[in-house]
PDB file of N, CA and C in Angstrom:
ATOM      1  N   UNK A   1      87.102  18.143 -10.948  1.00  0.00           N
ATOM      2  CA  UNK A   1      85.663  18.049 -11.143  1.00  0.00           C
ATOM      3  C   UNK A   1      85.300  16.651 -11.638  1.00  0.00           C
ATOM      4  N   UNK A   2      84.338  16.134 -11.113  1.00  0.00           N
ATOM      5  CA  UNK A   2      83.776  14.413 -11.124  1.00  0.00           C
ATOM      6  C   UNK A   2      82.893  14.751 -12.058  1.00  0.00           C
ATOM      7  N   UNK A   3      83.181  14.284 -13.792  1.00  0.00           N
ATOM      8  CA  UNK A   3      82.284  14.324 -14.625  1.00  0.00           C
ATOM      9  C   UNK A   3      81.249  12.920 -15.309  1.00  0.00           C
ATOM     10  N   UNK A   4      81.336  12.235 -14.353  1.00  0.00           N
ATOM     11  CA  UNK A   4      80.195  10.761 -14.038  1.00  0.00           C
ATOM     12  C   UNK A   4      79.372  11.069 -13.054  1.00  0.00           C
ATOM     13  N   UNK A   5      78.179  10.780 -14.000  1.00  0.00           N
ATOM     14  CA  UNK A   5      76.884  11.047 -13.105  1.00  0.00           C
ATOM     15  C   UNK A   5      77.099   9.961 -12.115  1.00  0.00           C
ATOM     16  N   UNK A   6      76.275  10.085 -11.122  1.00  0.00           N
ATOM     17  CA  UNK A   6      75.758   9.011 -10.128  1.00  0.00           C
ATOM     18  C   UNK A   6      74.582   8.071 -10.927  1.00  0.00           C
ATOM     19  N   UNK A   7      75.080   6.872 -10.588  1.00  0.00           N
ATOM     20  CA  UNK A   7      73.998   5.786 -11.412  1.00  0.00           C
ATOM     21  C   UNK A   7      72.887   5.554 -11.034  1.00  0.00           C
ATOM     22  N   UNK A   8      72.664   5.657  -9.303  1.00  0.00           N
ATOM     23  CA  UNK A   8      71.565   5.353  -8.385  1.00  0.00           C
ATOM     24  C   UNK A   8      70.713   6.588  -9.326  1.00  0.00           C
ATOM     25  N   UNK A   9      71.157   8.100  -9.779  1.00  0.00           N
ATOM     26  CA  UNK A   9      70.249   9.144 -10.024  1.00  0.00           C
ATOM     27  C   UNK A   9      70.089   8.881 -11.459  1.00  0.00           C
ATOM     28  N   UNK A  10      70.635   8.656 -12.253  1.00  0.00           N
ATOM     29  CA  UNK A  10      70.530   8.083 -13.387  1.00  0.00           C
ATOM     30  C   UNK A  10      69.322   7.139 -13.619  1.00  0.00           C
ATOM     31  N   UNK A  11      69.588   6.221 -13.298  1.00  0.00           N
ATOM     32  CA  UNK A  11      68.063   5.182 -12.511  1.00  0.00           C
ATOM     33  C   UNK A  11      66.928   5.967 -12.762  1.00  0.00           C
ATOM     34  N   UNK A  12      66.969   7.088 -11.163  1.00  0.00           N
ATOM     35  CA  UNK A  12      65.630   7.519 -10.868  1.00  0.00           C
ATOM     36  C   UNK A  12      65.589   8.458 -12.271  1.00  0.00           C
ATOM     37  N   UNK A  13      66.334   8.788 -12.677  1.00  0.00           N
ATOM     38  CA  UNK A  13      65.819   9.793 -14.201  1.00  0.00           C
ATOM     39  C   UNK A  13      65.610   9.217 -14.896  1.00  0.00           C
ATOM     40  N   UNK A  14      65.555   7.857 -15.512  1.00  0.00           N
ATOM     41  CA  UNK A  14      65.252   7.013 -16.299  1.00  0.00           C
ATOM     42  C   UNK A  14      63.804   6.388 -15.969  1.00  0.00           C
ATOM     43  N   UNK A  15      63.426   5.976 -14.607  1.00  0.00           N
ATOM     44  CA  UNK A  15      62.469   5.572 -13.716  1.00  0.00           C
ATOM     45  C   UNK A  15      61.305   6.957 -14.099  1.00  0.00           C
ATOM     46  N   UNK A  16      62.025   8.128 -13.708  1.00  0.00           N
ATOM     47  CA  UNK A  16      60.509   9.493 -13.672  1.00  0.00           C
ATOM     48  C   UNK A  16      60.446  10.051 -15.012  1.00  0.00           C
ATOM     49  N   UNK A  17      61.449   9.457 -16.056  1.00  0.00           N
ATOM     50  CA  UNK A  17      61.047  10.077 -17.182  1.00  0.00           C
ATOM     51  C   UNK A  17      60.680   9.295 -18.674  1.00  0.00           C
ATOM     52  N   UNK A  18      61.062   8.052 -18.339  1.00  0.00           N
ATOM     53  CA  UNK A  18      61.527   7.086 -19.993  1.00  0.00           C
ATOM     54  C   UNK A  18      60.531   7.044 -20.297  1.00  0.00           C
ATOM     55  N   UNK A  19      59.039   6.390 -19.835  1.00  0.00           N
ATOM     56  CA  UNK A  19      57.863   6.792 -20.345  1.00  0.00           C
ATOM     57  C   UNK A  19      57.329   7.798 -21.158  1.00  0.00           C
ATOM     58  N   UNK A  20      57.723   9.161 -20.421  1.00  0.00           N
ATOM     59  CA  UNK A  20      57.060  10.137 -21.409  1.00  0.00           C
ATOM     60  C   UNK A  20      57.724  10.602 -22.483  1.00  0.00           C
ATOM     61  N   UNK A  21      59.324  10.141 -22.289  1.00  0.00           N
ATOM     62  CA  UNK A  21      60.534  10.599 -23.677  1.00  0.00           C
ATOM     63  C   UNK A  21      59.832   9.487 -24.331  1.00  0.00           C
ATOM     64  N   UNK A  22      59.176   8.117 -24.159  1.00  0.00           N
ATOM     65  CA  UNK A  22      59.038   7.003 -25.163  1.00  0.00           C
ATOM     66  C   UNK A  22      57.965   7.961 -26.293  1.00  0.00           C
ATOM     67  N   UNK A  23      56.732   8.264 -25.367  1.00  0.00           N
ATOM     68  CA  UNK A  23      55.755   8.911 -25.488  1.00  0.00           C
ATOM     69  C   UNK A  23      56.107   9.714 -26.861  1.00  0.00           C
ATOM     70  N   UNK A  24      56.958  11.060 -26.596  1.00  0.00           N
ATOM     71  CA  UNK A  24      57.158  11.951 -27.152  1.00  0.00           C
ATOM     72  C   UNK A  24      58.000  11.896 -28.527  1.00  0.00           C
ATOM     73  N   UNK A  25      58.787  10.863 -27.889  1.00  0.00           N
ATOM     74  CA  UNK A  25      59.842  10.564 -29.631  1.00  0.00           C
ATOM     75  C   UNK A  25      59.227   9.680 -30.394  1.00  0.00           C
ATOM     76  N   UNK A  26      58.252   8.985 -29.675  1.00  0.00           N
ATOM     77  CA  UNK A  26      57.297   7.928 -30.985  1.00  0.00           C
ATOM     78  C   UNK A  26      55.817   9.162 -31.704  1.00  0.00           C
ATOM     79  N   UNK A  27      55.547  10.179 -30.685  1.00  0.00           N
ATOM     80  CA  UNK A  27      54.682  11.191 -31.458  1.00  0.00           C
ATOM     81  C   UNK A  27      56.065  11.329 -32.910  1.00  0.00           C
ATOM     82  N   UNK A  28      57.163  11.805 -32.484  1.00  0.00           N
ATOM     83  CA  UNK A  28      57.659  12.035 -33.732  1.00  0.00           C
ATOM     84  C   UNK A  28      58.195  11.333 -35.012  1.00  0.00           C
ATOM     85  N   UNK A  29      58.358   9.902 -34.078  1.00  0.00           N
ATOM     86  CA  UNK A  29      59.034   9.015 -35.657  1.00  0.00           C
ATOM     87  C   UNK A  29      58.505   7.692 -35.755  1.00  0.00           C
ATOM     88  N   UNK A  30      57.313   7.785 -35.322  1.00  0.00           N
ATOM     89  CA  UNK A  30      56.365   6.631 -35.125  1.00  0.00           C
ATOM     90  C   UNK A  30      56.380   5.562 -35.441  1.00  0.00           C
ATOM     91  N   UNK A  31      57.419   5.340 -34.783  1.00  0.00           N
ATOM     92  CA  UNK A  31      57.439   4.049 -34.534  1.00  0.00           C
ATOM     93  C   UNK A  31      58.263   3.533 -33.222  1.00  0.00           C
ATOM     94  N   UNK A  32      57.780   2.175 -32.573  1.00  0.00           N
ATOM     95  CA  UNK A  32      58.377   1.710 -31.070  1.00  0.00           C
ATOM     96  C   UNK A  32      59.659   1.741 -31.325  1.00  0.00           C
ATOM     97  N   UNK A  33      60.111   0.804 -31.797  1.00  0.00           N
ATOM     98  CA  UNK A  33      61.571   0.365 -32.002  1.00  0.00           C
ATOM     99  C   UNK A  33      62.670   1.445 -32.114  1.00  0.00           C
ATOM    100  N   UNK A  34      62.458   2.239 -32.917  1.00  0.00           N
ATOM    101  CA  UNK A  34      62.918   3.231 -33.191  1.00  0.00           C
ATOM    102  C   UNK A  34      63.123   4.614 -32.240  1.00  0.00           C
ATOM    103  N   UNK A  35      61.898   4.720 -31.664  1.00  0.00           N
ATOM    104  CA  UNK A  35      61.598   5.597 -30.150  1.00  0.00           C
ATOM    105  C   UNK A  35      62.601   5.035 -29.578  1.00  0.00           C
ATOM    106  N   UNK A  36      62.683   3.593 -29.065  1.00  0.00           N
ATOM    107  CA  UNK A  36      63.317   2.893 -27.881  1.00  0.00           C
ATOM    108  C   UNK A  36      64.297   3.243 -28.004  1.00  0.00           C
ATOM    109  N   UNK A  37      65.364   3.209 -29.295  1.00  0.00           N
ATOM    110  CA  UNK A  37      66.419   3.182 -29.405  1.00  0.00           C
ATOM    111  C   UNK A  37      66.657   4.771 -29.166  1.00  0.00           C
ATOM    112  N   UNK A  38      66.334   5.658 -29.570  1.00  0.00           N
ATOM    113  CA  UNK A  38      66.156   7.178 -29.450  1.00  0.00           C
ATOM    114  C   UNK A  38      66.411   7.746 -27.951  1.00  0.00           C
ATOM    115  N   UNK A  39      65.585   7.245 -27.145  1.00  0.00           N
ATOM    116  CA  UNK A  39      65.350   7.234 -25.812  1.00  0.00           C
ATOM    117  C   UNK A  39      66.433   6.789 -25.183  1.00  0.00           C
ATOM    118  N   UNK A  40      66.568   5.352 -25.164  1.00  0.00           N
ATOM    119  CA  UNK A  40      68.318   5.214 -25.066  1.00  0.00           C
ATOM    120  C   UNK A  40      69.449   6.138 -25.407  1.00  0.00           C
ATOM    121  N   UNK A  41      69.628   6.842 -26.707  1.00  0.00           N
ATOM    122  CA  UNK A  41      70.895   7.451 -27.046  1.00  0.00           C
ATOM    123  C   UNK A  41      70.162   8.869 -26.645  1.00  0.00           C
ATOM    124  N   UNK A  42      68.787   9.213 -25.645  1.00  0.00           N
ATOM    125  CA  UNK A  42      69.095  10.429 -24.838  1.00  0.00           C
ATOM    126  C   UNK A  42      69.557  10.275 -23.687  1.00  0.00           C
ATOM    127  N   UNK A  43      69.039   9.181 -23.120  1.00  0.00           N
ATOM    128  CA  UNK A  43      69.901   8.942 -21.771  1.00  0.00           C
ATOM    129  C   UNK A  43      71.690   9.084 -21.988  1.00  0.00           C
ATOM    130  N   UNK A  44      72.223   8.193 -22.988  1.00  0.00           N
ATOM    131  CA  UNK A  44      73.580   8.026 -22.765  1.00  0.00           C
ATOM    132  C   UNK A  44      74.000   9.429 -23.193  1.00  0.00           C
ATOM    133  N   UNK A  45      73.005  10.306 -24.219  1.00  0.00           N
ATOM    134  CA  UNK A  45      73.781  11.896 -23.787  1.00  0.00           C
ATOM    135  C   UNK A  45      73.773  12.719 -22.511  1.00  0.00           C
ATOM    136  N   UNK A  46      72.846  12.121 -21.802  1.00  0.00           N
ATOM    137  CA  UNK A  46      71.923  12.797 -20.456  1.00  0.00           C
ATOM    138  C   UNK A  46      73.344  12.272 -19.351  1.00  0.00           C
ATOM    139  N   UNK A  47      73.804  11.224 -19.994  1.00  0.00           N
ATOM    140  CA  UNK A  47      74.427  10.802 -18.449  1.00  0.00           C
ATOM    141  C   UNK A  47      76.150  11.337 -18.763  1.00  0.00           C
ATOM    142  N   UNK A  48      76.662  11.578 -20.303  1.00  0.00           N
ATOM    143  CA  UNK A  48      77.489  12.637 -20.511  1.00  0.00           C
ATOM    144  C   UNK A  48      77.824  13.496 -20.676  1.00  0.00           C
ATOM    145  N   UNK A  49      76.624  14.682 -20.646  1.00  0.00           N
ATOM    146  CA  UNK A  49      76.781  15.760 -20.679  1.00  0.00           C
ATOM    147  C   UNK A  49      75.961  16.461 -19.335  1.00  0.00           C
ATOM    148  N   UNK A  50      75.508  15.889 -18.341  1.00  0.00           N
ATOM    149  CA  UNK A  50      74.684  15.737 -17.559  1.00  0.00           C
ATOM    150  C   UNK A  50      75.816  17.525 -16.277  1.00  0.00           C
ATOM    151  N   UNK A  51      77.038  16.691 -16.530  1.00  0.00           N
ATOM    152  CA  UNK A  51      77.766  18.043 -15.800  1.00  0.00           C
ATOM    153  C   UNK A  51      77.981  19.387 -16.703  1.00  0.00           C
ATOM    154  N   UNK A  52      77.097  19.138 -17.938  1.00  0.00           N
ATOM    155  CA  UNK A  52      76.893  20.734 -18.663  1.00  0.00           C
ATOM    156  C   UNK A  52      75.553  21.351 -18.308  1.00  0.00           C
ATOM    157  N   UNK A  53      74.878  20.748 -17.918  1.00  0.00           N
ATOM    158  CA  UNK A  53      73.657  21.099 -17.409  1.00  0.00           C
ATOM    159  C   UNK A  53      73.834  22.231 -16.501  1.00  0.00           C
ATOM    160  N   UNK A  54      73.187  23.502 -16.441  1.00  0.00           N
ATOM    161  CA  UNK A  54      73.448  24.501 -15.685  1.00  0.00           C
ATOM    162  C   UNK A  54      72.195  25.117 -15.025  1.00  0.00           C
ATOM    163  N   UNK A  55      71.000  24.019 -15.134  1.00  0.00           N
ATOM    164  CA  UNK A  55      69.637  25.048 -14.192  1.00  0.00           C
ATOM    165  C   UNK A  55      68.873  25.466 -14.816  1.00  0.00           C
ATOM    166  N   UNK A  56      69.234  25.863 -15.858  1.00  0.00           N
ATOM    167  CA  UNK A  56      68.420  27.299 -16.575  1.00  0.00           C
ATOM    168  C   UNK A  56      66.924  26.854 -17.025  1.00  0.00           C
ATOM    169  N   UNK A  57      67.012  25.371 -17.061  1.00  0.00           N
ATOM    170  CA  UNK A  57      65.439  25.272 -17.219  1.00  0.00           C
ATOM    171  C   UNK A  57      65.432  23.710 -16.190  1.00  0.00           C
ATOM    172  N   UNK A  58      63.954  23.172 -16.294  1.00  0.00           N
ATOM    173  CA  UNK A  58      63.938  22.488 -15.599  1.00  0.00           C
ATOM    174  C   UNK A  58      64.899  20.987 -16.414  1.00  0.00           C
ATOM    175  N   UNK A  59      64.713  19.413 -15.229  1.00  0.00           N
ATOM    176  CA  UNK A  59      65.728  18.945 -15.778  1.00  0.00           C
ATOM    177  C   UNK A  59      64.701  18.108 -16.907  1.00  0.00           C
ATOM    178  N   UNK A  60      63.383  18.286 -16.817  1.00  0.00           N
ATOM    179  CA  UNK A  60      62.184  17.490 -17.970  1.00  0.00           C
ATOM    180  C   UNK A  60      62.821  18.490 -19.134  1.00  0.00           C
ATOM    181  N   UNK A  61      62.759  19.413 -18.777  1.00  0.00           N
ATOM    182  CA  UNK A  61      62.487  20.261 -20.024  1.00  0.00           C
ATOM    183  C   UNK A  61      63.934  19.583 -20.855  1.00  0.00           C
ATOM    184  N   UNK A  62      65.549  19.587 -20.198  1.00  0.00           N
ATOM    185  CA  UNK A  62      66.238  19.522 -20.840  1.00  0.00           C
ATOM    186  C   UNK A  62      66.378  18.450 -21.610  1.00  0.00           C
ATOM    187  N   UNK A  63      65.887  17.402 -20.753  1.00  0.00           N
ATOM    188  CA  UNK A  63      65.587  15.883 -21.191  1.00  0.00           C
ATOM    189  C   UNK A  63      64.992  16.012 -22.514  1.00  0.00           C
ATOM    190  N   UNK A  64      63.561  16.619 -22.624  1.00  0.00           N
ATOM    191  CA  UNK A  64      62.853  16.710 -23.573  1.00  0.00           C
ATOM    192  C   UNK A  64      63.606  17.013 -24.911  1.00  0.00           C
ATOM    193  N   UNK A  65      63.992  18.116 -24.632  1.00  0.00           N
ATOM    194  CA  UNK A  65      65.068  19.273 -25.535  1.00  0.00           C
ATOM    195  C   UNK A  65      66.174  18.058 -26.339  1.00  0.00           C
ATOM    196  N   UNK A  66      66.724  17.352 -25.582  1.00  0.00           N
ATOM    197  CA  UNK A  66      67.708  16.318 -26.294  1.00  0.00           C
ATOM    198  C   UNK A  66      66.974  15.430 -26.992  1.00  0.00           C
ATOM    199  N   UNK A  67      65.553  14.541 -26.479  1.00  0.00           N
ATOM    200  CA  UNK A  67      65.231  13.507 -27.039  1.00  0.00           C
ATOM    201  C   UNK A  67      64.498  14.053 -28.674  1.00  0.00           C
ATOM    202  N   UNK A  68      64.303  15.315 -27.864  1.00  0.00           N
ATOM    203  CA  UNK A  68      63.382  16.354 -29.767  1.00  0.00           C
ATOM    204  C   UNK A  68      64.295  16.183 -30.612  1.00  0.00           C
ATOM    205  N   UNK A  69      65.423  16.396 -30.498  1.00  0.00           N
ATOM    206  CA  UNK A  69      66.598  17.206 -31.232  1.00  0.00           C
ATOM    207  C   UNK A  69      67.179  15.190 -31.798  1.00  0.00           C
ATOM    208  N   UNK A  70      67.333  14.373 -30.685  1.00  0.00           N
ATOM    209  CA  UNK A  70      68.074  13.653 -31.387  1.00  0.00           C
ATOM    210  C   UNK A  70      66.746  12.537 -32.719  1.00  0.00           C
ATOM    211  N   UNK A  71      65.054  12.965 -32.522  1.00  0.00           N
ATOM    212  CA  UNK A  71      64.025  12.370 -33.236  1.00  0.00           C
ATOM    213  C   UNK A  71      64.563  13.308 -34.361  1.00  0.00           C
ATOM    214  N   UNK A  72      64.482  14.451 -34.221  1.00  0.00           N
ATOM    215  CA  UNK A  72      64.613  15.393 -35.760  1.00  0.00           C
ATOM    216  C   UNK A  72      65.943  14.861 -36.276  1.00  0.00           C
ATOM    217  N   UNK A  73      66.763  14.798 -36.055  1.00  0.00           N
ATOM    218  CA  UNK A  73      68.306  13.974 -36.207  1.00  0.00           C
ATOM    219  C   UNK A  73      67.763  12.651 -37.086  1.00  0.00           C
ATOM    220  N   UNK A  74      67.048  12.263 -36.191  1.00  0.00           N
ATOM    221  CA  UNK A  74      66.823  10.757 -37.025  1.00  0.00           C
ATOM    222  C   UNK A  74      65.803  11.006 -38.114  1.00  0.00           C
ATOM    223  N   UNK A  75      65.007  12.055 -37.961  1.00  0.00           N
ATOM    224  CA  UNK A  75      63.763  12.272 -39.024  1.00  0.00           C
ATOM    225  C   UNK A  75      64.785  12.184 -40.546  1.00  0.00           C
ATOM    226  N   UNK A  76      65.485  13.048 -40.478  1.00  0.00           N
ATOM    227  CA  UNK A  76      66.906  13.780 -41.452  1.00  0.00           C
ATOM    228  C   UNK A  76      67.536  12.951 -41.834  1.00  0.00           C
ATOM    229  N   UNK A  77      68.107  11.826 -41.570  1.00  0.00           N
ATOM    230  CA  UNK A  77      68.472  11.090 -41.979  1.00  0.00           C
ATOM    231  C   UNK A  77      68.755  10.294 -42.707  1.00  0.00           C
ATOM    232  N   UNK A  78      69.810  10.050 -43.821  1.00  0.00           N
ATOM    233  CA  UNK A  78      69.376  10.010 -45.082  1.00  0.00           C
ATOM    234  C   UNK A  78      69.165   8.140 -45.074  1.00  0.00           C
ATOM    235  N   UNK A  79      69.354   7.570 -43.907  1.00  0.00           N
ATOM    236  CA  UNK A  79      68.755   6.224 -43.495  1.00  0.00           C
ATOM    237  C   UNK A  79      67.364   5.970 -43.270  1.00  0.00           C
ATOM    238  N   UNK A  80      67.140   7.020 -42.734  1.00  0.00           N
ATOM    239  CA  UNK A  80      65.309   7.005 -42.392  1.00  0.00           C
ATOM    240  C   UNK A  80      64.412   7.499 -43.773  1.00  0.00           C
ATOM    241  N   UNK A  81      65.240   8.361 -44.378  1.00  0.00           N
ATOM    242  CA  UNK A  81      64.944   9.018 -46.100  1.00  0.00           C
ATOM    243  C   UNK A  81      64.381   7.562 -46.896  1.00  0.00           C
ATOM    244  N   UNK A  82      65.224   6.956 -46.817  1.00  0.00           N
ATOM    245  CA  UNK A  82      65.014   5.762 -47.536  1.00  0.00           C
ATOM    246  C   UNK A  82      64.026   4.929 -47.854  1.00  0.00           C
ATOM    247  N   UNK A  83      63.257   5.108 -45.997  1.00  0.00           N
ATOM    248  CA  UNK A  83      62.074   4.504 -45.853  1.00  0.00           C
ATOM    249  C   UNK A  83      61.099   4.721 -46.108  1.00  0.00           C
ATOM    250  N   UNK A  84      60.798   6.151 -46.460  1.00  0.00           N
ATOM    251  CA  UNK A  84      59.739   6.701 -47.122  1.00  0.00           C
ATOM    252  C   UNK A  84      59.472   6.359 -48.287  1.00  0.00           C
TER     253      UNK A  84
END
């Protein structure tokens, strides 16, 4: 089993979605810089765990689902704690 995504599709998932993950992880930790970087470390989970993906919802939704999970991650953080 070939567990590397294809890069050309990688691309286009980055292309039809980075906008609205920017969107959505700066609603949560408001700020750019911080989104950007967020958004990035969903892709690089998106493109390694991408052969666990099994259907069950759409592939926005799962996208979404990681970039939520890794903003609350960073909300928690006893690095981001600090800044408050």
């Amino acid at each position: 089993m070939n567990d590397h995504i294809d890069e050309k599709f990688l691309r286009e998932v980055m292309t039809d979605h980075g906008t609205s993950l920017l969107k959505l992880v700066y609603s949560y930790v408001k700020n750019w810089t911080s989104a950007e970087d967020i958004v990035q470390e969903t892709f690089i989970t998106f493109s390694q765990k991408y052969h666990q993906f099994k259907g069950n919802s759409s592939l926005k939704t799962w996208l979404y689902q990681i970039a939520i999970n890794k903003a609350k991650d960073y909300l928690r953080s006893p690095k981001n704690r600090l800044l408050w």
